[in-house]
N, C-alpha and C. Protein backbone atom coordinates (compact mmCIF):
# COMPACT_ATOMS: atom_id res chain seq x y z
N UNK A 1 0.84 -1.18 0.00
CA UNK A 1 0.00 0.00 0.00
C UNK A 1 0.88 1.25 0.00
N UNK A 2 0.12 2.53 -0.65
CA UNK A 2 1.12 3.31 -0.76
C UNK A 2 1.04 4.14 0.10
N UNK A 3 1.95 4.71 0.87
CA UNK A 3 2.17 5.69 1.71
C UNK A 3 2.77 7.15 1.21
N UNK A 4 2.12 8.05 1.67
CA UNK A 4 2.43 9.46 1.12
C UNK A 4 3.45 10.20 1.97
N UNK A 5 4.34 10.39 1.78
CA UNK A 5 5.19 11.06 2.55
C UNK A 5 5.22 12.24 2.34
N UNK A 6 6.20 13.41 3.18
CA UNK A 6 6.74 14.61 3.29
C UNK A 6 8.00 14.79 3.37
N UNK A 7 8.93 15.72 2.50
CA UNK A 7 9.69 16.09 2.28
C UNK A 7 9.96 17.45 3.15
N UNK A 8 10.45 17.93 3.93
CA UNK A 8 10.39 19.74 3.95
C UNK A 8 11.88 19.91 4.09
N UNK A 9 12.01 20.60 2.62
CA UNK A 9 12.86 21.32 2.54
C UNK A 9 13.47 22.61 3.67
N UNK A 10 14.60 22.77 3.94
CA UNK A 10 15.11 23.39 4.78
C UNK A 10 16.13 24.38 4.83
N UNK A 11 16.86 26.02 4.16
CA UNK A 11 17.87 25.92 4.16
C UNK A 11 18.53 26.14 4.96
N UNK A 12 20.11 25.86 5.31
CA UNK A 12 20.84 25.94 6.18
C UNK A 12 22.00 26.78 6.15
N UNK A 13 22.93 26.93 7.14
CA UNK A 13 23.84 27.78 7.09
C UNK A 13 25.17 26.91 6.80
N UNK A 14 25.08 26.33 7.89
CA UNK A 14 26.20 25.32 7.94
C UNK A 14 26.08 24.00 8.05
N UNK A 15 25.53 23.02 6.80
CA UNK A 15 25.32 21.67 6.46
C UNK A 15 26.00 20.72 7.79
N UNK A 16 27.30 20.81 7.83
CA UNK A 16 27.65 20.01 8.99
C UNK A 16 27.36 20.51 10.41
N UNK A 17 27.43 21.10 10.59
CA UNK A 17 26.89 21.72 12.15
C UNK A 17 25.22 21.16 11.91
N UNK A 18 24.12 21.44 11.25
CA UNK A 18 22.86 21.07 11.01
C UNK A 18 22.72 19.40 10.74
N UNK A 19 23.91 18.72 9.91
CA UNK A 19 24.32 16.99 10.30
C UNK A 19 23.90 16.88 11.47
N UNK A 20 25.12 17.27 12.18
CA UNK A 20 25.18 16.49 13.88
C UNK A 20 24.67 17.21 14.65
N UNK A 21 23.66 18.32 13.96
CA UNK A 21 22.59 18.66 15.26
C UNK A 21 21.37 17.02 15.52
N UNK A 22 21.27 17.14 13.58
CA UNK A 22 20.26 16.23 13.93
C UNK A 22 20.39 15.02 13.76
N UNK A 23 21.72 14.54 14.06
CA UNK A 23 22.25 12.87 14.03
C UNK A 23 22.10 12.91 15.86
N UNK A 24 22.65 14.36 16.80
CA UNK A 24 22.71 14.25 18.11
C UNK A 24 20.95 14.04 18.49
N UNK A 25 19.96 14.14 17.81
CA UNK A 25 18.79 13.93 18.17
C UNK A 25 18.12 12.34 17.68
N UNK A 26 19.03 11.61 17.17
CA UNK A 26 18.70 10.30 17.39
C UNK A 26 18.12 10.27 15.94
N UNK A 27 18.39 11.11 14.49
CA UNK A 27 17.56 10.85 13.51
C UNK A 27 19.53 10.19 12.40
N UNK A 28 18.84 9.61 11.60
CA UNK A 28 19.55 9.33 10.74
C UNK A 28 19.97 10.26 9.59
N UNK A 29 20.90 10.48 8.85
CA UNK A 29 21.46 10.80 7.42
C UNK A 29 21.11 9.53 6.29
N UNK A 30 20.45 9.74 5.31
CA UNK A 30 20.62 8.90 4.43
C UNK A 30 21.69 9.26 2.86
N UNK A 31 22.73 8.87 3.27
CA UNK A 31 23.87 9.22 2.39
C UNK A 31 23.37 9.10 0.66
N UNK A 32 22.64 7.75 0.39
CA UNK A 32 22.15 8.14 -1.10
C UNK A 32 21.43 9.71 -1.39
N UNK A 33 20.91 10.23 -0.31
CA UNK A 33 20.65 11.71 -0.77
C UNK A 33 21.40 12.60 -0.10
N UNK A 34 22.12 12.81 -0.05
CA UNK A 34 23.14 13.64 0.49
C UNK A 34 24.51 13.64 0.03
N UNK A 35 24.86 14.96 -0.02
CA UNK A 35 26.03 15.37 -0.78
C UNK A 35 26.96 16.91 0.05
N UNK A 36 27.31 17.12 -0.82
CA UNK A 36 28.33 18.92 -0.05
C UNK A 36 27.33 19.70 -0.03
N UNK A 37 26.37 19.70 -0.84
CA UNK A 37 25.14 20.56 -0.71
C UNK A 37 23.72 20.55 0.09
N UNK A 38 23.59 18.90 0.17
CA UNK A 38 22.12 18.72 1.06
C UNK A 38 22.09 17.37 1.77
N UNK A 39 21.77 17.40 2.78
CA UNK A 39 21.67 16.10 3.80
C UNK A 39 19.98 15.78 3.73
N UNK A 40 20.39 14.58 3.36
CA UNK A 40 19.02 13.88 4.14
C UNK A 40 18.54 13.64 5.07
N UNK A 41 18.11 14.05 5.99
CA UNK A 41 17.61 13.76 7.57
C UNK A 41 16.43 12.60 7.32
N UNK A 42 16.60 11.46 7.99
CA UNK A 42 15.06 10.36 8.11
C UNK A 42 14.76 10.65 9.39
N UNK A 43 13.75 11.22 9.41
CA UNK A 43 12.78 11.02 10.83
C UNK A 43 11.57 10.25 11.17
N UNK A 44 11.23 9.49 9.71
CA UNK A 44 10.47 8.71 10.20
C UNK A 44 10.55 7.88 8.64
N UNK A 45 9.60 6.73 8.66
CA UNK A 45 9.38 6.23 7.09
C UNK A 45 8.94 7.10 6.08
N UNK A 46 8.60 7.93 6.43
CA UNK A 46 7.59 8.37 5.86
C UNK A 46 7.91 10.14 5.65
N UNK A 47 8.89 10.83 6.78
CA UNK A 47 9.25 12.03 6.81
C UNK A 47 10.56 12.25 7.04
N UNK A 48 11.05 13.10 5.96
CA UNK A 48 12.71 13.70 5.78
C UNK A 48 12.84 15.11 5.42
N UNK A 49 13.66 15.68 6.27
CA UNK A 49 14.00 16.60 6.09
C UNK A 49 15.03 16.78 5.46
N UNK A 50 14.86 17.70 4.45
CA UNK A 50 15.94 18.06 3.62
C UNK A 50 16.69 19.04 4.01
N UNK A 51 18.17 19.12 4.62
CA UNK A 51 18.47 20.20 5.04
C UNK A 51 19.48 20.83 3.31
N UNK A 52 19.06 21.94 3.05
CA UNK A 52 19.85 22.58 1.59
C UNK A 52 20.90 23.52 2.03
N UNK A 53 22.30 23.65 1.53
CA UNK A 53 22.67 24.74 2.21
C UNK A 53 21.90 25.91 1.63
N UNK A 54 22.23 27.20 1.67
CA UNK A 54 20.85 28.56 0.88
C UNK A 54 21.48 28.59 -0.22
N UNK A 55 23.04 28.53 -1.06
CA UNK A 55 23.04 28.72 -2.29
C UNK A 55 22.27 27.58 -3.44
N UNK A 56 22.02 26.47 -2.64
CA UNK A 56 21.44 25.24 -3.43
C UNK A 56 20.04 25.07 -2.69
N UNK A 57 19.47 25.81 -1.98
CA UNK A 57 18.18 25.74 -1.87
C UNK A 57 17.60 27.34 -2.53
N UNK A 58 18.65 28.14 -2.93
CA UNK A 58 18.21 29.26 -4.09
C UNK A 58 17.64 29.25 -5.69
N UNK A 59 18.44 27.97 -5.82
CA UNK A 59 18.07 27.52 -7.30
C UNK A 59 16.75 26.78 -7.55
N UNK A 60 15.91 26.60 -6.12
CA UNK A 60 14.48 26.18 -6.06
C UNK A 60 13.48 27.26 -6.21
N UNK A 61 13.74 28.18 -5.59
CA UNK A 61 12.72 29.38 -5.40
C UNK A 61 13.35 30.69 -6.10
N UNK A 62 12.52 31.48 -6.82
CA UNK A 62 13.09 32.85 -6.64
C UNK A 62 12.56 33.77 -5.36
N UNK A 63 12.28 33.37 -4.92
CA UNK A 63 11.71 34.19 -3.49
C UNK A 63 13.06 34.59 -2.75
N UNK A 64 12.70 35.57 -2.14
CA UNK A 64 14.18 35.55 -0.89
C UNK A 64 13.91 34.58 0.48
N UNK A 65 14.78 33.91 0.77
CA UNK A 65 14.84 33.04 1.60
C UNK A 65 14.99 33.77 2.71
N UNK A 66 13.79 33.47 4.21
CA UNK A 66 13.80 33.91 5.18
C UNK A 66 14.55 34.06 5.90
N UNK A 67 15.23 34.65 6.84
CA UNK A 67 15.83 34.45 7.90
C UNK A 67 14.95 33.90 8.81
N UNK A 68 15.26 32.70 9.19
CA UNK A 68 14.14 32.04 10.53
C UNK A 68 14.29 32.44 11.40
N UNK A 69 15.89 33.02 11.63
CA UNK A 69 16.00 33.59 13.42
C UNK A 69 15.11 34.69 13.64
N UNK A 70 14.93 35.38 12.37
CA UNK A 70 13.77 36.65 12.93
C UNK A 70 12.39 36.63 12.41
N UNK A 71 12.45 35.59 11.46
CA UNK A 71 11.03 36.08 10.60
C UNK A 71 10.33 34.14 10.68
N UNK A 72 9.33 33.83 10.74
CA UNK A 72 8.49 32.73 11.12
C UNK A 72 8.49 32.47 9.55
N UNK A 73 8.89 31.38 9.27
CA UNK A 73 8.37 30.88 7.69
C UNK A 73 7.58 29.67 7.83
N UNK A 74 7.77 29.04 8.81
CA UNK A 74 6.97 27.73 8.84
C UNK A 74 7.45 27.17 10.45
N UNK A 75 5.73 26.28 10.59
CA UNK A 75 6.30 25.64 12.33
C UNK A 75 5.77 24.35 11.74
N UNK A 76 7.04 23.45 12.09
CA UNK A 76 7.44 21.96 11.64
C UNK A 76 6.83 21.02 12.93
N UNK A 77 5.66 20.30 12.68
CA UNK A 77 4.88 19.53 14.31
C UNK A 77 5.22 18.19 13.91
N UNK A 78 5.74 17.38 14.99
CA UNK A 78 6.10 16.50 15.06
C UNK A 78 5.14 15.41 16.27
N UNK A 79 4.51 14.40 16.06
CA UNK A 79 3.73 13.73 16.71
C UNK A 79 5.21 13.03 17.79
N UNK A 80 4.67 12.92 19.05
CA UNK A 80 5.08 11.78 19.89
C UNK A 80 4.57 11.29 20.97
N UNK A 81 4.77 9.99 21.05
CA UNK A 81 4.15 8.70 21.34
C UNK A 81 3.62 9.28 22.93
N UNK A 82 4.53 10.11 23.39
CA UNK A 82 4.36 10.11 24.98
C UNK A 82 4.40 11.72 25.56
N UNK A 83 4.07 12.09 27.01
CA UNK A 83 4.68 13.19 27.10
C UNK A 83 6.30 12.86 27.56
N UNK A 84 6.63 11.99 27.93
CA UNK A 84 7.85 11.91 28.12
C UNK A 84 8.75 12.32 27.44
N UNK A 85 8.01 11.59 25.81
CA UNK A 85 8.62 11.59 24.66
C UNK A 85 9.06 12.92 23.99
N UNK A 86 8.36 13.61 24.45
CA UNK A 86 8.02 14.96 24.01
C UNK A 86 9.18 15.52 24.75
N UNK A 87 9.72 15.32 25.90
CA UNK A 87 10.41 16.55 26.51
C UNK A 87 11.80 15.84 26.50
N UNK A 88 11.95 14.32 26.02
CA UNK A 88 13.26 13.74 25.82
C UNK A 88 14.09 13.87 24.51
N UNK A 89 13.04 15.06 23.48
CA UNK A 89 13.41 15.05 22.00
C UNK A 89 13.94 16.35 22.16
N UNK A 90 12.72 17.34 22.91
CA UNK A 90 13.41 18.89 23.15
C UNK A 90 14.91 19.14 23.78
N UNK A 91 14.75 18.19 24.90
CA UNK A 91 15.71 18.24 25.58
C UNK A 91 17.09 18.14 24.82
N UNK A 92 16.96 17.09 24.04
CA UNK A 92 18.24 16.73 23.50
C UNK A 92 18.48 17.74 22.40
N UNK A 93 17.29 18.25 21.69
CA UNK A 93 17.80 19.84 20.99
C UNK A 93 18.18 20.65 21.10
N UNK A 94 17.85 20.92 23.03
CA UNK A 94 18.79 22.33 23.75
C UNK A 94 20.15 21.62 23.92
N UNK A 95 20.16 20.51 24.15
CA UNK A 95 21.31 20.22 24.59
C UNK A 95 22.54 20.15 23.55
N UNK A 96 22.04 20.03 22.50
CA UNK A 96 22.97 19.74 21.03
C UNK A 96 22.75 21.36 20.42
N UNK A 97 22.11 22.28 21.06
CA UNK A 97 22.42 23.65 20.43
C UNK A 97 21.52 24.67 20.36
N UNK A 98 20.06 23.91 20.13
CA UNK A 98 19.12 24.52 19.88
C UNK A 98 18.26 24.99 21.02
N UNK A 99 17.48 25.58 20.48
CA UNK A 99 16.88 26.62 21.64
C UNK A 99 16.15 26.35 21.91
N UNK A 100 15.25 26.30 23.34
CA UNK A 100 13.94 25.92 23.71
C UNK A 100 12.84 27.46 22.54
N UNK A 101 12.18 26.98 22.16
CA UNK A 101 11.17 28.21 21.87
C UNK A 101 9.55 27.99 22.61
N UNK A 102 9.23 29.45 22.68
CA UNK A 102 7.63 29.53 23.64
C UNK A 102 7.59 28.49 24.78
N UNK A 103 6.85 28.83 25.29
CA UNK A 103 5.96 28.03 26.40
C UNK A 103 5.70 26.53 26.54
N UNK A 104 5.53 25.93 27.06
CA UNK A 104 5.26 24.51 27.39
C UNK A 104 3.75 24.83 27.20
N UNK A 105 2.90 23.90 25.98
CA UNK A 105 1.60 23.62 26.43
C UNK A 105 1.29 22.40 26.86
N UNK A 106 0.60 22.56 28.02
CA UNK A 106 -0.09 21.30 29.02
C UNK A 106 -1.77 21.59 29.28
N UNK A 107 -2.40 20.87 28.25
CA UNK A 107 -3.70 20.96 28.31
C UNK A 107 -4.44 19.35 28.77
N UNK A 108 -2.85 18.90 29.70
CA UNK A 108 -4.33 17.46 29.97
C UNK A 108 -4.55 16.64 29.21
N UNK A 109 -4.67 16.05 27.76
CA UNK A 109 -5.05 15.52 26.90
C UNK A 109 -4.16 15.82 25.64
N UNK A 110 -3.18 16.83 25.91
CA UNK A 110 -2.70 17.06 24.82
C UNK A 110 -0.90 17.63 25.34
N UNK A 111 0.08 17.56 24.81
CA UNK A 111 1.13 18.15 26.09
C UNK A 111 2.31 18.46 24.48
N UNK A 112 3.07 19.65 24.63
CA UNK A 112 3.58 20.07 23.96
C UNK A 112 4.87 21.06 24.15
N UNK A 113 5.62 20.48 23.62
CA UNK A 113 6.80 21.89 23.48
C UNK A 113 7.48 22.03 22.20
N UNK A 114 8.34 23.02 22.22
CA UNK A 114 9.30 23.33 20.86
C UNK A 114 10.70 23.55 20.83
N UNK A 115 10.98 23.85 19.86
CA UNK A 115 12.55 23.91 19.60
C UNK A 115 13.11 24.94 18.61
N UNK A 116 13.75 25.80 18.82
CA UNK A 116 14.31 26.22 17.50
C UNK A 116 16.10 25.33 16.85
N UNK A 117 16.19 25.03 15.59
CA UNK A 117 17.30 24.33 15.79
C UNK A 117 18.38 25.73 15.11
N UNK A 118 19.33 24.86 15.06
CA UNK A 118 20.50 26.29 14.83
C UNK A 118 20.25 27.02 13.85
N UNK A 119 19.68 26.87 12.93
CA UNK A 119 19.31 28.00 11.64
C UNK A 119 17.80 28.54 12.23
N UNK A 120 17.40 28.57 13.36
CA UNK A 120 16.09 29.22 13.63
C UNK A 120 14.77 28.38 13.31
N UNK A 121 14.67 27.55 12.47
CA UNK A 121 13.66 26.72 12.18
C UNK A 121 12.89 26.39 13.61
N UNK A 122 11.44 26.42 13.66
CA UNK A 122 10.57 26.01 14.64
C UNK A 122 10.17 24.60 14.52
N UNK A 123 10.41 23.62 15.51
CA UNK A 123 9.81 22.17 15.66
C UNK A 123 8.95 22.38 16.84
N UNK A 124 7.72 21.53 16.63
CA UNK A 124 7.01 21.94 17.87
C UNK A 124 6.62 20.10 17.87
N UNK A 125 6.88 19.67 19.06
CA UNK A 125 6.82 18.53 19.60
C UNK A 125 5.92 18.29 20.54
N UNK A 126 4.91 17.94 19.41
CA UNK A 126 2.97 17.44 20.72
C UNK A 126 3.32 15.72 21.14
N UNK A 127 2.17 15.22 22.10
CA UNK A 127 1.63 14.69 22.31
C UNK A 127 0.17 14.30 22.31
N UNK A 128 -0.65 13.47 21.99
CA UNK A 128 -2.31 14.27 22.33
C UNK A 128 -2.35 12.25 22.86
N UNK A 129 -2.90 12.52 23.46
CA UNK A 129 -3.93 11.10 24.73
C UNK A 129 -4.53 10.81 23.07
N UNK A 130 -4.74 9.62 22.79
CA UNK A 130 -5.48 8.41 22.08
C UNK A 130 -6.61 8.44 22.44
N UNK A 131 -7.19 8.37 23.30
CA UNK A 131 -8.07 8.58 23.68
C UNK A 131 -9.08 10.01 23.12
N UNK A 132 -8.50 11.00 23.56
CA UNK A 132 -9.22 12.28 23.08
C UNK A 132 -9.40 12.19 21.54
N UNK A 133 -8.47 11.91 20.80
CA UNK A 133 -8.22 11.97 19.05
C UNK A 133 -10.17 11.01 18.77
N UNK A 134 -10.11 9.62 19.81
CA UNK A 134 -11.21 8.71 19.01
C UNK A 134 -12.03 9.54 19.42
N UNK A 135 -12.49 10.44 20.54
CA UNK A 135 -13.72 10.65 21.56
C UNK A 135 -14.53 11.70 20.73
């Protein structure tokens, strides 16, 4: 059966520093797509992030490419299994570089935090109870 995946493109500053941010968070490189110019990040079967450095993620868009540290281009949500899970993924993002961003949400049924990683990009890391999703 076929499964639809996501790609999100990303650009970066410094390809290797953005590697082993996100090899230090427990995700893989897949070397068949990756080169001097773009890493493959696997984060799941199904979702990879493409990190581009900006001169080879320029030749995609003519737009000007955001600065994420100041300007919001996109918030990247990531499902996990637990709240545990949730604060053992952030954690290891501040700890490998990246920044906690906003507030902790704790609504009971649903539990959440975020991350900015070193190029500013927003990950926001939920949880939601199984329960609430069927109810």
């Amino acid at each position: 059966m076929y499964q639809q995946m996501i790609f999100v493109n990303l650009p970066v500053n410094d390809l290797d520093a953005s590697k082993k941010f996100f090899t230090e968070l427990g995700y893989s490189i897949n070397p068949r797509f990756s080169d001097e110019k773009a890493a493959s990040v696997v984060i799941s079967d199904t979702i990879v992030a493409m990190l581009l450095t900006k001169p080879f993620y320029a030749t995609f868009t003519e737009k000007e490419i955001a600065d994420a540290t100041t300007t919001s281009e996109v918030l990247i949500a990531l499902s996990a299994e637990s709240r545990e899970k949730v604060d053992e993924l952030v954690d290891k993002a501040i700890a490998a570089g990246g920044t906690a961003s906003g507030a902790t949400q704790d609504h009971g049924f649903m539990y959440g935090r975020a991350f900015d990683d070193l190029d500013g990009h927003t990950w926001e890391v939920v949880w939601m109870d199984p329960a609430a999703v069927q109810g």
